[in-house]
Protein backbone atom coordinates (compact mmCIF):
# COMPACT_ATOMS: atom_id res chain seq x y z
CA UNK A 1 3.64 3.42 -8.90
CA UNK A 2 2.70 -0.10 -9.77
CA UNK A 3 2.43 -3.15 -7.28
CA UNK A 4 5.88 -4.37 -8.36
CA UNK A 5 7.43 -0.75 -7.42
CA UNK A 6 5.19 -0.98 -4.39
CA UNK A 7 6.29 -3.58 -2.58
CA UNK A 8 10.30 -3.13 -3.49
CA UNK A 9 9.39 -0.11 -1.75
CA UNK A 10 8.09 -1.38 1.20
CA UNK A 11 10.61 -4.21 1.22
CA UNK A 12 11.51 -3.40 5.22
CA UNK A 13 7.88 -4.52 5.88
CA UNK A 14 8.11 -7.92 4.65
CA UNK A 15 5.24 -7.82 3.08
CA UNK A 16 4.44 -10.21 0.13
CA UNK A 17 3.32 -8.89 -3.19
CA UNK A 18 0.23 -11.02 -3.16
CA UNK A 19 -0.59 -9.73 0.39
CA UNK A 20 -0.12 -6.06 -0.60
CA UNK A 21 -2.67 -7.07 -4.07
CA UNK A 22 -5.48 -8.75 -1.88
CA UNK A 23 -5.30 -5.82 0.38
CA UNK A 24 -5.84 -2.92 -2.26
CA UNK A 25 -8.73 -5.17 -3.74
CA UNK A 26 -10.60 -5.34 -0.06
CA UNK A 27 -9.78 -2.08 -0.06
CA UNK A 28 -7.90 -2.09 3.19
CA UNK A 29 -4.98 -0.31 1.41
CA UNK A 30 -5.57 2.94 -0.99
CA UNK A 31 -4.96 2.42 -4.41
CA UNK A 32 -6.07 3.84 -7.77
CA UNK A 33 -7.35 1.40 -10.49
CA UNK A 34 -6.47 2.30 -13.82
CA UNK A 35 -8.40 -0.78 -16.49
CA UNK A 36 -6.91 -3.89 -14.64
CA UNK A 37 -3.76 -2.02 -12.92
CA UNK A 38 -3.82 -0.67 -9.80
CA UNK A 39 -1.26 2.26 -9.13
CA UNK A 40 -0.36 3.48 -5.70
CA UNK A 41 0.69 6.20 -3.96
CA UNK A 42 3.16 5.05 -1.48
CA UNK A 43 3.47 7.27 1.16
CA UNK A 44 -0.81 7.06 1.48
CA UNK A 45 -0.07 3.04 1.63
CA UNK A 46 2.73 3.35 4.42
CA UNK A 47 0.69 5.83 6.16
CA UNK A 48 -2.54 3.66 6.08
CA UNK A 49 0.31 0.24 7.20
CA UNK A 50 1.09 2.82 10.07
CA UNK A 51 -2.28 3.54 10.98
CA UNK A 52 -3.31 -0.15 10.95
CA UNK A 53 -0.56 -0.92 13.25
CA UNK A 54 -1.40 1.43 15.59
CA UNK A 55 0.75 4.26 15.22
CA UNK A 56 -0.56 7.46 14.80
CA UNK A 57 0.34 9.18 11.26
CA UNK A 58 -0.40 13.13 11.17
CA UNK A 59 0.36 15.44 8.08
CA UNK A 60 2.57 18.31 8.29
């Protein structure tokens, strides 16, 4: 999904768009860049949000 459909996602976060953007270009949050887009997985971004707050995300 794009950054748009990312944070409308993610919406119970609060997390601004631009925040979410500078993030995936530090690479703090996982992303895929695709020419100038960056598309997102977002169950790997809410697990890595998780993980950054402290709680601890394991796979099934």
């Amino acid at each position: 999904m794009n950054l748009a459909m990312l944070a409308r996602r993610l919406r119970r976060f609060g997390l601004p768009t631009a925040w979410l953007k500078a993030e995936a270009e530090a690479g703090r949050l996982p992303c895929l860049r695709a020419g100038q887009r960056m598309l997102f997985d977002s169950e790997a971004v809410e697990a890595a949000l998780l993980n950054r707050a402290g709680k601890v995300v394991r796979g099934d």
